[in-house]
Protein backbone atom coordinates (compact mmCIF):
# COMPACT_ATOMS: atom_id res chain seq x y z
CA UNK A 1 18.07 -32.99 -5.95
CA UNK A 2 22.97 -35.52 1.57
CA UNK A 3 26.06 -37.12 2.90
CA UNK A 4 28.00 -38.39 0.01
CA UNK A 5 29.40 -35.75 -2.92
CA UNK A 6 27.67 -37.65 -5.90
CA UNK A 7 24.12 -36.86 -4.61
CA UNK A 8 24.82 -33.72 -3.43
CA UNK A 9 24.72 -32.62 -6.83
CA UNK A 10 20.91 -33.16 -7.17
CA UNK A 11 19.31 -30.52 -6.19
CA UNK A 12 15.35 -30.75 -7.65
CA UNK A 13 14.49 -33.24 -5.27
CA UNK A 14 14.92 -33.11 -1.19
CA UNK A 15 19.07 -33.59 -0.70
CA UNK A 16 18.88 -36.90 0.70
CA UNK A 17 16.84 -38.43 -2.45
CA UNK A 18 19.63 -41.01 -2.53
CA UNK A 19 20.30 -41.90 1.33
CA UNK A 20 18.38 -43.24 3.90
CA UNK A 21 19.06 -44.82 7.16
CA UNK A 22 21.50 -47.72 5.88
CA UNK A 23 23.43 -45.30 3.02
CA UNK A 24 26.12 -44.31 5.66
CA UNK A 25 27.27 -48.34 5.35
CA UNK A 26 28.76 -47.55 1.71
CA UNK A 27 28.30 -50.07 -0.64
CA UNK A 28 29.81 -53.40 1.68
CA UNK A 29 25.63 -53.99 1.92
CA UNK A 30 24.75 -53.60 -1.52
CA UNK A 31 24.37 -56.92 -3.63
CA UNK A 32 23.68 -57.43 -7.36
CA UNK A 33 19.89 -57.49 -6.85
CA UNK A 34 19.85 -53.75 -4.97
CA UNK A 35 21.40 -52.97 -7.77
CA UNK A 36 17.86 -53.14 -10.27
CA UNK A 37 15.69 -51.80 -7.50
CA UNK A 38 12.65 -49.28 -8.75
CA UNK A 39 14.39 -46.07 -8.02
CA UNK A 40 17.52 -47.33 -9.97
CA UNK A 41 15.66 -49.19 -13.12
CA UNK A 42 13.84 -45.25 -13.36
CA UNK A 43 17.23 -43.68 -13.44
CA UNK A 44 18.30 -45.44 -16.22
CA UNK A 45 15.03 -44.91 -17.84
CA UNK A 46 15.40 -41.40 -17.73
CA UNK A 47 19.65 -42.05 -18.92
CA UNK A 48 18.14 -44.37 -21.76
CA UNK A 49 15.68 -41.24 -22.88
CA UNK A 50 18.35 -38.89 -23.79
CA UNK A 51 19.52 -40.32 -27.20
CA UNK A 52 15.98 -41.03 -27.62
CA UNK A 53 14.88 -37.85 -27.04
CA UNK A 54 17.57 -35.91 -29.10
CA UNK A 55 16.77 -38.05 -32.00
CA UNK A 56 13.41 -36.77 -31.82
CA UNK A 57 14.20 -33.39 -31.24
CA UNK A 58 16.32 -33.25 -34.75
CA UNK A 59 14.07 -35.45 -36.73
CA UNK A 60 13.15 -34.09 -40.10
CA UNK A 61 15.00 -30.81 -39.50
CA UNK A 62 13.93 -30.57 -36.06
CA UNK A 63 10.20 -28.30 -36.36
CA UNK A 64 7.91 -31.04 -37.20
CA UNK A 65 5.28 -30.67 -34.58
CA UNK A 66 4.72 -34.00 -34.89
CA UNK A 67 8.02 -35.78 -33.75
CA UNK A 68 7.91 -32.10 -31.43
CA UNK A 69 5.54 -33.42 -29.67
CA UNK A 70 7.12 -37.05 -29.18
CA UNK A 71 10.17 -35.37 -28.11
CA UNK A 72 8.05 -33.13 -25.60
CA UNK A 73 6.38 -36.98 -24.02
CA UNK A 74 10.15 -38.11 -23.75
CA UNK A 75 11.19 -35.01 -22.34
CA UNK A 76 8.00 -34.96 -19.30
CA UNK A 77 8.27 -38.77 -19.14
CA UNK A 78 12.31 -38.01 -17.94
CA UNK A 79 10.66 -35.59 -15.67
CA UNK A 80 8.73 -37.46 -14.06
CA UNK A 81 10.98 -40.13 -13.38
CA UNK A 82 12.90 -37.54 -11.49
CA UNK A 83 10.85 -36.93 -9.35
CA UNK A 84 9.91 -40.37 -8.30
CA UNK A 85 13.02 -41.82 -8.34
CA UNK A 86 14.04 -39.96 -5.45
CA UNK A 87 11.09 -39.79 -3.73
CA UNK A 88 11.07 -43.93 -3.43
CA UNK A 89 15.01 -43.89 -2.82
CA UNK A 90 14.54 -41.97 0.21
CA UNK A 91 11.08 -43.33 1.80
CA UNK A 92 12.26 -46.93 0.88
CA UNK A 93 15.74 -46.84 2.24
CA UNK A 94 16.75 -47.87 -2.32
CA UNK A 95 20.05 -46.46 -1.55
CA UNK A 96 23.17 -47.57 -3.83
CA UNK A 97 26.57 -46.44 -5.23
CA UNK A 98 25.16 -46.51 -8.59
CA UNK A 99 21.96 -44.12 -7.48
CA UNK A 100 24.28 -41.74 -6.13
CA UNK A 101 26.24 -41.34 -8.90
CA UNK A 102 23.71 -41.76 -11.73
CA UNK A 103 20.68 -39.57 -10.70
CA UNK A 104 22.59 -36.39 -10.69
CA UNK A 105 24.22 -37.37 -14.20
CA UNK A 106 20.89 -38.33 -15.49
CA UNK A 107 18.79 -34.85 -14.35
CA UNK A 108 21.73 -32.81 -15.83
CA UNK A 109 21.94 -34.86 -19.69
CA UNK A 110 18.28 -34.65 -19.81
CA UNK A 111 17.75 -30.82 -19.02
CA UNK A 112 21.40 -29.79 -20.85
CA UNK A 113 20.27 -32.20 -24.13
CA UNK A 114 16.76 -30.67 -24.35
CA UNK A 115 18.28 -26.90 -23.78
CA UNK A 116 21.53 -27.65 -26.27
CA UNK A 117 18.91 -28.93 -29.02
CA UNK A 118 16.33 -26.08 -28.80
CA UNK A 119 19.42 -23.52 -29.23
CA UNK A 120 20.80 -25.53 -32.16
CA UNK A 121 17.50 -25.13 -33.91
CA UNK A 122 17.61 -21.34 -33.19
CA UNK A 123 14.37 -21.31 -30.89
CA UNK A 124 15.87 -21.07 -27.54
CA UNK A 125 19.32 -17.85 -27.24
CA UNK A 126 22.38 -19.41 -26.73
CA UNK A 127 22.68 -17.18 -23.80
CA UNK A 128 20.07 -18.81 -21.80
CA UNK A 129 21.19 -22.18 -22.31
CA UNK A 130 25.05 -21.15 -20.96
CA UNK A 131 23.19 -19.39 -18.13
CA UNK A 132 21.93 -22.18 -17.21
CA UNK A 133 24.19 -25.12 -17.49
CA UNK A 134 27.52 -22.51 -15.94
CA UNK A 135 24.58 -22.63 -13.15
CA UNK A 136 23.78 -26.38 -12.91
CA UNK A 137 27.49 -27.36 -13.31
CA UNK A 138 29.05 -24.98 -10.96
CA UNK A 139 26.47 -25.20 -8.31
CA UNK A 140 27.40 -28.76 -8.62
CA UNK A 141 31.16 -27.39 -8.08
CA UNK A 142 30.78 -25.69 -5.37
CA UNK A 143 29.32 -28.53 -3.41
CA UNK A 144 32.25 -30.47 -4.35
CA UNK A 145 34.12 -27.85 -2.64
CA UNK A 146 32.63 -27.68 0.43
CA UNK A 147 31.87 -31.20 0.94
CA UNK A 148 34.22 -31.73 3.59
CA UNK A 149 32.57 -28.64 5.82
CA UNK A 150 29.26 -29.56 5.58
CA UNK A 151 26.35 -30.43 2.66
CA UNK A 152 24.53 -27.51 1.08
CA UNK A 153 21.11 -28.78 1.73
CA UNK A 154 18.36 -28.27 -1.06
CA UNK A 155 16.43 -25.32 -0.82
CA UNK A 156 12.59 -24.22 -1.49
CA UNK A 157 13.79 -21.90 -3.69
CA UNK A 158 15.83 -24.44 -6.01
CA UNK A 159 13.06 -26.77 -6.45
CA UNK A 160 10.93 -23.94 -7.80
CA UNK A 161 13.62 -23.45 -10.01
CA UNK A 162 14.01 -26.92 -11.23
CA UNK A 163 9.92 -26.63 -11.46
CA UNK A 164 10.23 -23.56 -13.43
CA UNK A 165 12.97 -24.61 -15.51
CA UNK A 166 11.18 -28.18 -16.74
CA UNK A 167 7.81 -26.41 -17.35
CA UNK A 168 9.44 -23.62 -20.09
CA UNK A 169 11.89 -25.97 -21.07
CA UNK A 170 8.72 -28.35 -22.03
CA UNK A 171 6.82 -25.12 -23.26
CA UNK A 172 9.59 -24.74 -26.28
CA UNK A 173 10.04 -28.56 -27.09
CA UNK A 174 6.12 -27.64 -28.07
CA UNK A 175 5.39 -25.90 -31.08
CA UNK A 176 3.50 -23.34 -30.14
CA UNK A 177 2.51 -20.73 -31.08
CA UNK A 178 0.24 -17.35 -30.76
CA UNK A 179 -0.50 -16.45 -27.33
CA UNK A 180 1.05 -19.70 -25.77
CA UNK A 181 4.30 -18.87 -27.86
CA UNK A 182 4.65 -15.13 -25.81
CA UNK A 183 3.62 -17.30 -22.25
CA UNK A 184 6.52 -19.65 -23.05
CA UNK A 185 8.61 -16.74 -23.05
CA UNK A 186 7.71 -15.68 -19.78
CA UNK A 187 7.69 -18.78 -18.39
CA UNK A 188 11.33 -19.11 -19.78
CA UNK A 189 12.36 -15.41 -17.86
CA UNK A 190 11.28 -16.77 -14.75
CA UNK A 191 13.03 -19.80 -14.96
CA UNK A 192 16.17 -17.77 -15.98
CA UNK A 193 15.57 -15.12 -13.05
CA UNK A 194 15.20 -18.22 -10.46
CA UNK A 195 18.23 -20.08 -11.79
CA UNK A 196 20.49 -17.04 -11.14
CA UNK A 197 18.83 -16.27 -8.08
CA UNK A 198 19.38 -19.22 -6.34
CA UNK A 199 22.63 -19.71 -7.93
CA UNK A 200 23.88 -16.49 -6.10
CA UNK A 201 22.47 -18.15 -3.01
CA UNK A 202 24.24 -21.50 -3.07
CA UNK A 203 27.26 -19.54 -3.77
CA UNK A 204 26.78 -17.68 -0.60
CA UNK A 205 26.00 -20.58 1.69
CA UNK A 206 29.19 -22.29 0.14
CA UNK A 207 31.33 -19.21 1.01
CA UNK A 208 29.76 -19.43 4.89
CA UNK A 209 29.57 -23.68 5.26
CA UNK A 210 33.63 -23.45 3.77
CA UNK A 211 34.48 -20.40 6.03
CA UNK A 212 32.86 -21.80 8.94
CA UNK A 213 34.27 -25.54 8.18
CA UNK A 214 37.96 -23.77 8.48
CA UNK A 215 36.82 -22.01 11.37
CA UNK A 216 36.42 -25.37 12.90
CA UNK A 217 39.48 -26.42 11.82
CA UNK A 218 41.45 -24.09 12.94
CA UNK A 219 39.80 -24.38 16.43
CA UNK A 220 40.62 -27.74 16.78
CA UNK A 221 44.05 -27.85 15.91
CA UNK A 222 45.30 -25.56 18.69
C-alpha cells in the first residue's frame, strides 16, 4: 500500500503507489501546483471523510440504519479513493512529499475510525479491532526498522487482506441482519485469519531483509 519509509507503510496497494521514475529527486522538483495533483486532492478526500464518517457512525446513538448506511457510502467512497489514488500516483509519475506521507496516514484513520466506532457501539469485539490495528501499526514498525536493509515489498497475500478487511469492515457499518448478519461474521474471520497471517509473514521477511542487511554490512567493513 517503495523507496522512501513514509510509503512503505501502505501496503493495500502495489509498494511503489507513491514513486515513480522522478520520486528518487526528493522534493527539490516539487512546486506548489504538484502539490493539488489528482492522486493528492483524493488523499485528502479520503483524510477529510474521517470526521465525516465518525459523525455518522454515532449519529442518533449510532444504530439508525439510516445515517448506517450514509456512514457505510463514506466508508466505500474512502475505499475507493484508495485504491485510485495510488494507482494514478504510480502510472502518472504524481509523486510528492506530501503523498508519501499522507496516503499511509489516511488508509490507517479511515480503517482504525470505522473499526474503533463499531466496537464502541458493541457490534464489532474489542479483540478484533486490537488485532488488527497492533497488526497495521507494527507491520508499519517493522518496515521502519528495516528500511535501511531493504523495502518489504507488498505482497498478494496483503492485498487480499486489505480486500478482506474493507469488505467485513463495510458488512458491519450495514445493519444487517438475518442471514447477511451470520455472512458478515465470516467475512469478518477471514479478514482476521488473513491479517495475522500475513502479519507473521512480514515479520519474517523483516527478520531475513534486517539479518541479511547486517550481513552486508559486516562484509563490507572488513
Amino acid at each position: 500500500m517503495t523507496d522512501g519509509p513514509a510509503s512503505a507503510a501502505g501496503e493495500g496497494h502495489a509498494a511503489d503507489s507513491r514513486h515513480g521514475p522522478g520520486a528518487a529527486g526528493g522534493s527539490s522538483g516539487e512546486s506548489s501546483a504538484d502539490l493539488w495533483n489528482i492522486a493528492n486532492v483524493l488523499t485528502m478526500v479520503r483524510l477529510l471523510l474521517v470526521p465525516g464518517f465518525v459523525l455518522l457512525m454515532l449519529a442518533d446513538g449510532g444504530h439508525d440504519p439510516a445515517w448506517r448506511s450514509l456512514a457505510w457510502a463514506a466508508f466505500t467512497v474512502a475505499m475507493i479513493t484508495d485504491l485510485f489514488d495510488g494507482e494514478l500516483a504510480r502510472r502518472h509519475n504524481l509523486v510528492t512529499d506530501f503523498g508519501k506521507i499522507a496516503d499511509p496516514i489516511a488508509d490507517k484513520a479511515i480503517m482504525g475510525a470505522a473499526l474503533i466506532c463499531l466496537s464502541l457501539l458493541s457490534d464489532l469485539p474489542w479483540w478484533v479491532t486490537v488485532v488488527i490495528l497492533v497488526r497495521e501499526l507494527g507491520i508499519t514498525g517493522l518496515r521502519f526498522w528495516v528500511i535501511r536493509h531493504g523495502v518489504i515489498p507488498a505482497s498478494r497475500g496483503g492485498k487480499l487482506k486489505t480486500l478482506a478487511q474493507g469488505v467485513a469492515v463495510g458488512m458491519y457499518i450495514l445493519a444487517l441482519t438475518g442471514p447477511l448478519a451470520t455472512l458478515r461474521w465470516w467475512a469478518m474471520a477471514a479478514a482476521v485469519a488473513l491479517t495475522v497471517v500475513t502479519g507473521l509473514d512480514y515479520v519474517r521477511q523483516a527478520v531475513v531483509l534486517r539479518r541479511a542487511g547486517l550481513a552486508r554490512e559486516r562484509a563490507g567493513g572488513r
